[in-house]
Protein backbone atom coordinates (compact mmCIF):
# COMPACT_ATOMS: atom_id res chain seq x y z
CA UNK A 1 0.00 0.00 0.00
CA UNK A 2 1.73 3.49 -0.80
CA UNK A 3 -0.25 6.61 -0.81
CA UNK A 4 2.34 8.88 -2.71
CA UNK A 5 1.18 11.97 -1.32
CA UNK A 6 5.06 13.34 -1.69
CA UNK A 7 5.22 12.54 -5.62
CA UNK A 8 5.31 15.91 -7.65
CA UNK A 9 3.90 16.31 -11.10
CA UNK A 10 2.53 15.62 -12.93
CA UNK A 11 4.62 15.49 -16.21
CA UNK A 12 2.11 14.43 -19.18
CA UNK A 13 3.93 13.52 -22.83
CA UNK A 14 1.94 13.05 -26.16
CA UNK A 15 2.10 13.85 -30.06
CA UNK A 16 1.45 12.32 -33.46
CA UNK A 17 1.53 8.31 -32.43
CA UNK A 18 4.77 7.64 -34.44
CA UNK A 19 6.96 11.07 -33.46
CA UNK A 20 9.07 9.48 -31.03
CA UNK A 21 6.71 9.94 -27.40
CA UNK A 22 8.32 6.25 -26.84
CA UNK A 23 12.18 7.30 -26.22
CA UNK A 24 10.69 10.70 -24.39
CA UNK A 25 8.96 8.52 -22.43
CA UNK A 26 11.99 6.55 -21.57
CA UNK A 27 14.29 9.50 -20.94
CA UNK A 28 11.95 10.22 -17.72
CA UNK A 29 11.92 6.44 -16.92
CA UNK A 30 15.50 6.93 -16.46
CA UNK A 31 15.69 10.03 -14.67
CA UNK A 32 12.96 7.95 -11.75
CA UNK A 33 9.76 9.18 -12.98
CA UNK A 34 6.78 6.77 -12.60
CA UNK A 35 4.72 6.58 -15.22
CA UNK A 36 2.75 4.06 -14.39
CA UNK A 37 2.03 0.07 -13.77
CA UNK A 38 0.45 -1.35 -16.57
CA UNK A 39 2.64 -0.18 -20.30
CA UNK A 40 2.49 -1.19 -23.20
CA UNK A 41 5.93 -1.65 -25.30
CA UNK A 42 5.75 2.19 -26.10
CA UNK A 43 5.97 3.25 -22.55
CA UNK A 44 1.70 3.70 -23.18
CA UNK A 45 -0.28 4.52 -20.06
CA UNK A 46 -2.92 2.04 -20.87
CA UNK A 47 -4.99 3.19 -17.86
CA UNK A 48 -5.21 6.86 -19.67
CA UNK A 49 -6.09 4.62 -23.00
CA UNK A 50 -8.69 3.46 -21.56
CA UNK A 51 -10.26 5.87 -19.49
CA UNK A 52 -9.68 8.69 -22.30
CA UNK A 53 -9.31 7.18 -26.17
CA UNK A 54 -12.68 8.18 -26.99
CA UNK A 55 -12.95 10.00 -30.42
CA UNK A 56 -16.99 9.93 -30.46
CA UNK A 57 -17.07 12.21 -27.41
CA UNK A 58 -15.42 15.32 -29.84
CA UNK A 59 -17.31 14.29 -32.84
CA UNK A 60 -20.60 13.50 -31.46
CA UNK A 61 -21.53 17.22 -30.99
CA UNK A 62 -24.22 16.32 -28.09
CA UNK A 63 -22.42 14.29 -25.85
CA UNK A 64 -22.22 15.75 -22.32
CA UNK A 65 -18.06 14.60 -21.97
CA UNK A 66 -16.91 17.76 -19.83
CA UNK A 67 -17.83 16.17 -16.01
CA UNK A 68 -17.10 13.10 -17.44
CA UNK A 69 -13.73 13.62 -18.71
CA UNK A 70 -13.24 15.56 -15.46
CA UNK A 71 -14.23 12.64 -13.43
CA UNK A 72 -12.07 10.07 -14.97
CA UNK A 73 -9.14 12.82 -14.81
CA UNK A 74 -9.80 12.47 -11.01
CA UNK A 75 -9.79 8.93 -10.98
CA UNK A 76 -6.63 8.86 -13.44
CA UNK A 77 -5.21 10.88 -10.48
CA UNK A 78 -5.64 9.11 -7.68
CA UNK A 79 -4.58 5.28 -8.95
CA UNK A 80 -1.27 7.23 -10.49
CA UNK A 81 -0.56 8.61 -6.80
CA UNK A 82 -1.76 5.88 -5.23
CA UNK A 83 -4.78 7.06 -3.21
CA UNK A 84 -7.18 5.53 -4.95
CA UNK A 85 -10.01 3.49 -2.86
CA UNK A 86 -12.90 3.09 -5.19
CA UNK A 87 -16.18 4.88 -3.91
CA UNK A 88 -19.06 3.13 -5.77
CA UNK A 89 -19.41 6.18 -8.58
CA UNK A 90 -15.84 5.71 -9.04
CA UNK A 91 -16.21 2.31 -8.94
CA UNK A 92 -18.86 2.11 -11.76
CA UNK A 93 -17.15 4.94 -14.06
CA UNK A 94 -14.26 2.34 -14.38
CA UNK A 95 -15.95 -0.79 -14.94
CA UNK A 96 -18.22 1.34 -17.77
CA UNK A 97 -15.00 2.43 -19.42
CA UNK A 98 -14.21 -0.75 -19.77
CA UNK A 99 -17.91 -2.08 -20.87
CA UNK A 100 -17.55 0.60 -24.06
CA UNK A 101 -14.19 0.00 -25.14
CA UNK A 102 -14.70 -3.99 -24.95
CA UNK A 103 -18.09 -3.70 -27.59
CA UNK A 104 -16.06 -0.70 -29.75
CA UNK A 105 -12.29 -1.22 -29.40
CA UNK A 106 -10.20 1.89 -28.95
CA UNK A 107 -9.02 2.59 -32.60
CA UNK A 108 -10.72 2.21 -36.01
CA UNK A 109 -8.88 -1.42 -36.40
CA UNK A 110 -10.98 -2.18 -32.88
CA UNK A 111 -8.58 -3.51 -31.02
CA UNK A 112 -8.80 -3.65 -27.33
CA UNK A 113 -11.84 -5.89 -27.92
CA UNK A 114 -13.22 -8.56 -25.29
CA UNK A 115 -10.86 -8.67 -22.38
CA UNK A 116 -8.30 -6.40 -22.70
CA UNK A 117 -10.13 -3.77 -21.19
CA UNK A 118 -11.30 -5.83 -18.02
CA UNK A 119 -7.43 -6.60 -17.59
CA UNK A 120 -6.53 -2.39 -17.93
CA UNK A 121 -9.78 -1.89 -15.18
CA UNK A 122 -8.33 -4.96 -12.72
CA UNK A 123 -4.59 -2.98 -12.70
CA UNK A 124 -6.54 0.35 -11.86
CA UNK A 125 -8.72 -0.97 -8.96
CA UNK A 126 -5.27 -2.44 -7.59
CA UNK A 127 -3.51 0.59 -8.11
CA UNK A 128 -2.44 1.13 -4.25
CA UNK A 129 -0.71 -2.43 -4.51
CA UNK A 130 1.94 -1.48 -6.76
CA UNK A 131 5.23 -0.68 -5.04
CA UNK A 132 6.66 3.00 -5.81
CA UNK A 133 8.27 3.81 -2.84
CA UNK A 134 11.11 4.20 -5.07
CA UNK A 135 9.63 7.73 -6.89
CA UNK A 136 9.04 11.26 -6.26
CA UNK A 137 8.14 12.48 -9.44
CA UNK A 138 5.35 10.87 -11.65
CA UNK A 139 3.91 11.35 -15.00
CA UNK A 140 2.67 9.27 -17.96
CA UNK A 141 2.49 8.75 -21.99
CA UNK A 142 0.15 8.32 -24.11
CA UNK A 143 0.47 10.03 -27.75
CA UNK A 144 -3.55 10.98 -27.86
CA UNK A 145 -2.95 13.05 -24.25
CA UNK A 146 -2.56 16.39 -26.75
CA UNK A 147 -6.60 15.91 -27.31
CA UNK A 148 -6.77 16.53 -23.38
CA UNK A 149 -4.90 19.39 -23.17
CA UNK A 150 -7.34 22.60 -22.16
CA UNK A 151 -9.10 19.78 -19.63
CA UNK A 152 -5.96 18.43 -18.21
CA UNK A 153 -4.81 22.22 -17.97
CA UNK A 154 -7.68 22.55 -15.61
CA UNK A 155 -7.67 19.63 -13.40
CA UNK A 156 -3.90 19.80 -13.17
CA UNK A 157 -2.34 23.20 -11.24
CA UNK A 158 1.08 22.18 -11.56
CA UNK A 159 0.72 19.88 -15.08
CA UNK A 160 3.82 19.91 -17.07
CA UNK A 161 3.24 18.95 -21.31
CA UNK A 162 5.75 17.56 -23.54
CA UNK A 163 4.72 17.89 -27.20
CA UNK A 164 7.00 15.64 -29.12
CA UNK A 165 6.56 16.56 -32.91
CA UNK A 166 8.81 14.31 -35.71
CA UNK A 167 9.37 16.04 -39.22
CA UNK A 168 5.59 16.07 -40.77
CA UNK A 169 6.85 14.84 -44.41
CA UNK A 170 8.38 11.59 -42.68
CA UNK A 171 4.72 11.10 -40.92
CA UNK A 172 2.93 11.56 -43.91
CA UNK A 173 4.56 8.51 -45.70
CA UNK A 174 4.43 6.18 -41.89
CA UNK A 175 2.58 3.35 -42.46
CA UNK A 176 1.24 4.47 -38.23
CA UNK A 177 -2.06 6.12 -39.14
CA UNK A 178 -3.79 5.75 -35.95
CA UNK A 179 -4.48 8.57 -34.93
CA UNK A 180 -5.65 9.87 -38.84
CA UNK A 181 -8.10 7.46 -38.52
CA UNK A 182 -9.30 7.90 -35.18
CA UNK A 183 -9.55 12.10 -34.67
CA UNK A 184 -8.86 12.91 -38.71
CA UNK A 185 -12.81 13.92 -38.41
CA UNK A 186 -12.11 16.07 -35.68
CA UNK A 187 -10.52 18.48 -37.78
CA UNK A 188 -12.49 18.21 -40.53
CA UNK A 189 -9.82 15.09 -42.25
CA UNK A 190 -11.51 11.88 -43.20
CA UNK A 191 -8.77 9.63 -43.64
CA UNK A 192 -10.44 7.56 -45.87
CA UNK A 193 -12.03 10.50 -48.45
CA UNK A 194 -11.45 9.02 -51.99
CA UNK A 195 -10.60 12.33 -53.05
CA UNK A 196 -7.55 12.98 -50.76
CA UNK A 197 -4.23 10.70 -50.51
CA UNK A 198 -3.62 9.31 -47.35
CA UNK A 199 -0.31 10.84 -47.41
CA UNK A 200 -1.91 14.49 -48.27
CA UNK A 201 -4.43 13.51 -45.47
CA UNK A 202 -1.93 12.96 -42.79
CA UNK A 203 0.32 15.63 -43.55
CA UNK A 204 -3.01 18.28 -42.82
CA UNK A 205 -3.87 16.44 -39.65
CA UNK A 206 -0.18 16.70 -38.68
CA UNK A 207 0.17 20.43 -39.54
CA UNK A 208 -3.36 21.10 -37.55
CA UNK A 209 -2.73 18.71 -34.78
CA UNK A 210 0.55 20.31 -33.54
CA UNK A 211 -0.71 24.14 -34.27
CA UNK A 212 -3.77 23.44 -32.05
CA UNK A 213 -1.46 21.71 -29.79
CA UNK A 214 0.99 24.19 -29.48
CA UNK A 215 -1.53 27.33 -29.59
CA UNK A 216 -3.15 25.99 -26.49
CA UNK A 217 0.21 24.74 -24.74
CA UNK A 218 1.61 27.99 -25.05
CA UNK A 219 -1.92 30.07 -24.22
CA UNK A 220 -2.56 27.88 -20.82
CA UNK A 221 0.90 26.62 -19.79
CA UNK A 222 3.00 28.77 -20.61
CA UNK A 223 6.88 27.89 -19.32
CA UNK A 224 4.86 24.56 -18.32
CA UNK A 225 4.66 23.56 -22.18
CA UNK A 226 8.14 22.25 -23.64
CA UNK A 227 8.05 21.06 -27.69
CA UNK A 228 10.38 18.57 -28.16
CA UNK A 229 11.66 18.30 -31.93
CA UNK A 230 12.42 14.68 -31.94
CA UNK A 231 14.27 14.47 -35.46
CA UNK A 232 17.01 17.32 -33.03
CA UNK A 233 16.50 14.92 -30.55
CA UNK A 234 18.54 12.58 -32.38
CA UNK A 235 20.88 14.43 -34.14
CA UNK A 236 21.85 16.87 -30.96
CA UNK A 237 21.21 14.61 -28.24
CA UNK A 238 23.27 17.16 -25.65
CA UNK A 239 21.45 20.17 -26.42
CA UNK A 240 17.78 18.91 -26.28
CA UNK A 241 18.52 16.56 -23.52
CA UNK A 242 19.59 19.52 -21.58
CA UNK A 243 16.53 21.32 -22.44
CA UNK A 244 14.14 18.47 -21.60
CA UNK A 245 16.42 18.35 -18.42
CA UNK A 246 16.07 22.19 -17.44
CA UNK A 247 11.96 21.81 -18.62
CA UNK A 248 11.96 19.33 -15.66
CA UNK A 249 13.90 21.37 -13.49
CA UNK A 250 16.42 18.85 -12.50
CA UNK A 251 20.05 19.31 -12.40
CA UNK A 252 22.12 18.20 -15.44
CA UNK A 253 24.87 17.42 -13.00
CA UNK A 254 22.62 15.23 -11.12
CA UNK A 255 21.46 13.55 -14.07
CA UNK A 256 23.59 10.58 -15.81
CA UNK A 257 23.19 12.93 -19.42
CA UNK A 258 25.81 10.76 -21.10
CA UNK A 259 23.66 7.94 -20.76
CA UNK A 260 20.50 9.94 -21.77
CA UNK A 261 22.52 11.18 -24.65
CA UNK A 262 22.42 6.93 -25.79
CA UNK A 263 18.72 6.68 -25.79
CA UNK A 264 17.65 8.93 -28.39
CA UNK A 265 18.65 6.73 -31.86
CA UNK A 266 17.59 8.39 -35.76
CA UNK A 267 15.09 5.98 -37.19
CA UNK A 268 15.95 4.17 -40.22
CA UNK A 269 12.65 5.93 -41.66
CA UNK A 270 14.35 9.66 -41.06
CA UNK A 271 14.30 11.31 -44.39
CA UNK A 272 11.84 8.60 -46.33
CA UNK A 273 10.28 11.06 -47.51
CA UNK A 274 12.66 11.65 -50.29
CA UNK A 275 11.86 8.75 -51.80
CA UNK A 276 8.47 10.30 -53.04
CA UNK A 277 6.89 13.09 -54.78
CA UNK A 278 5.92 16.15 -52.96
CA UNK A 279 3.82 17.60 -55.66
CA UNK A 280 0.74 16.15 -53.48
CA UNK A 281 1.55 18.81 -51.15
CA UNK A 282 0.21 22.14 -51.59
CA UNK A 283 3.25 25.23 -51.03
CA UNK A 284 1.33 26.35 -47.72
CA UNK A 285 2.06 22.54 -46.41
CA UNK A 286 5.08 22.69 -47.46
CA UNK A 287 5.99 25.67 -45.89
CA UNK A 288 3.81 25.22 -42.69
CA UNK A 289 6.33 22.26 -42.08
CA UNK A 290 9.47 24.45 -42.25
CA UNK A 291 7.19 26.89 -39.54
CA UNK A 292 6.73 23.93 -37.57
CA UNK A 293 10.88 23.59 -37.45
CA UNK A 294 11.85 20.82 -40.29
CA UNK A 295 13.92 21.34 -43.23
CA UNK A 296 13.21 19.79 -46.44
CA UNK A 297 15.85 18.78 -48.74
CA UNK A 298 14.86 18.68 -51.88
């Protein structure tokens, strides 16, 4: 039993599923962040996947999702500090969560089908059985978190957001369209339109994604919003590692940066997008990617 009323945080990390939120994620594993009991191989927070990947409640205009998303932000809360001890609301809210996404799935492929989401419910409700004693700091992943981010600004008073953003020309030819598929609608970009490539499709859901990301990270966090170019990342390990290390306000003397420095590793998919044509691409996308940081070599 730990009730982990001395952790600080939280520290929340999301982007474009694909931009690199996994070695991000991994960088604060390192420096003793928990970020969670039950991950996937992507460092994931499946609890916030399943109390939160729900793309009808933003497209389905009359849903009532504001004290709902509020209330599973409060249950979120207490199993990630530990002081959660189910009232029979709370209770209920969980086991629903997991009712919906085991008929619909949690992504357009609708996986997460059947059990999966009992097993994600069970680690919640045991939440205060997990050991870590060994913490002070906490925080989790989960690339869709950037959806959240004017609710968690309000639940949260001392929320910390890392928006990890990957060159958009490389994400429009990733064969990871998840999150095209499951919030494209959202801003107004069917993924499957048979008038629109699914490369010209991601590349506007990637250009409006991160400016709505980054207009409200900057309007309601202020120095508590940190963009992490992951492609600069890689290439300057030192200099962004230091930056994600000052963003965190720990010591880079304290930390062991020459083996954060390792983690961060170029993808062999950096720069695929040379391989194809970029006439697809109107100028404006072309040059809102070189606003958004990236050069493109031609």
């Amino acid at each position: 039993m730990n009730n982990r009323t001395n952790f600080t945080g939280p520290v929340a990390i999301g982007g474009v599923g694909g931009s690199g939120t996994r070695v991000v994620a991994e960088i604060l594993i390192q420096l003793g962040f928990y970020m969670g009991s039950d991950l996937n191989s992507a460092n994931d927070n499946l609890w916030f996947t399943l109390l939160f990947k729900r793309p009808e409640w933003f497209i389905k205009k009359s849903y009532e999702k504001k004290s709902e998303i509020f209330k599973r932000l409060s249950v979120f809360e207490k199993a990630m500090t530990g002081r959660l001890i189910p009232k029979i609301d709370e209770f209920n809210l969980i086991m629903r969560a997991a009712v919906e996404m085991a008929i619909t799935g949690h992504d357009h492929l609708h996986s997460g089908r059947g059990i999966w989401p009992f097993v994600r419910a069970l680690t919640i409700l045991r939440s205060r059985k997990h050991d870590t004693s060994g913490y002070t700091n906490w925080g989790w992943k989960e690339p869709n978190t950037h959806i959240y981010i004017e609710f968690l600004s309000k639940h949260f008073d001392n929320l910390k957001y890392i928006h990890v953003i990957r060159h958009g020309l490389d994400m429009a030819f990733s064969s990871n369209q998840a999150q095209l598929y499951n919030w494209g609608k959202l801003f107004g970009i069917p993924a499957n339109h048979s008038s629109m490539s699914l490369p010209s499709a991601s590349l506007k859901y990637w250009i409006k994604l991160n400016k709505r990301a980054i207009t409200l990270g900057k309007t309601l966090l202020d120095k508590r919003f940190l963009i992490v170019n992951f492609d600069e990342l890689c290439l300057n390990p030192k200099h962004e590692m230091d930056s994600i290390l000052d963003f965190l306000g720990i010591n880079t003397k304290c930390a062991n940066s020459d083996q954060l420095k390792l983690l961060p590793k170029l993808p062999k998919s950096a720069g695929r997008y040379k391989n194809y044509s970029l006439d697809i691409f109107s100028e404006d996308e072309i040059e809102a990617v070189k606003e958004l940081g990236f050069v493109i070599d031609k």
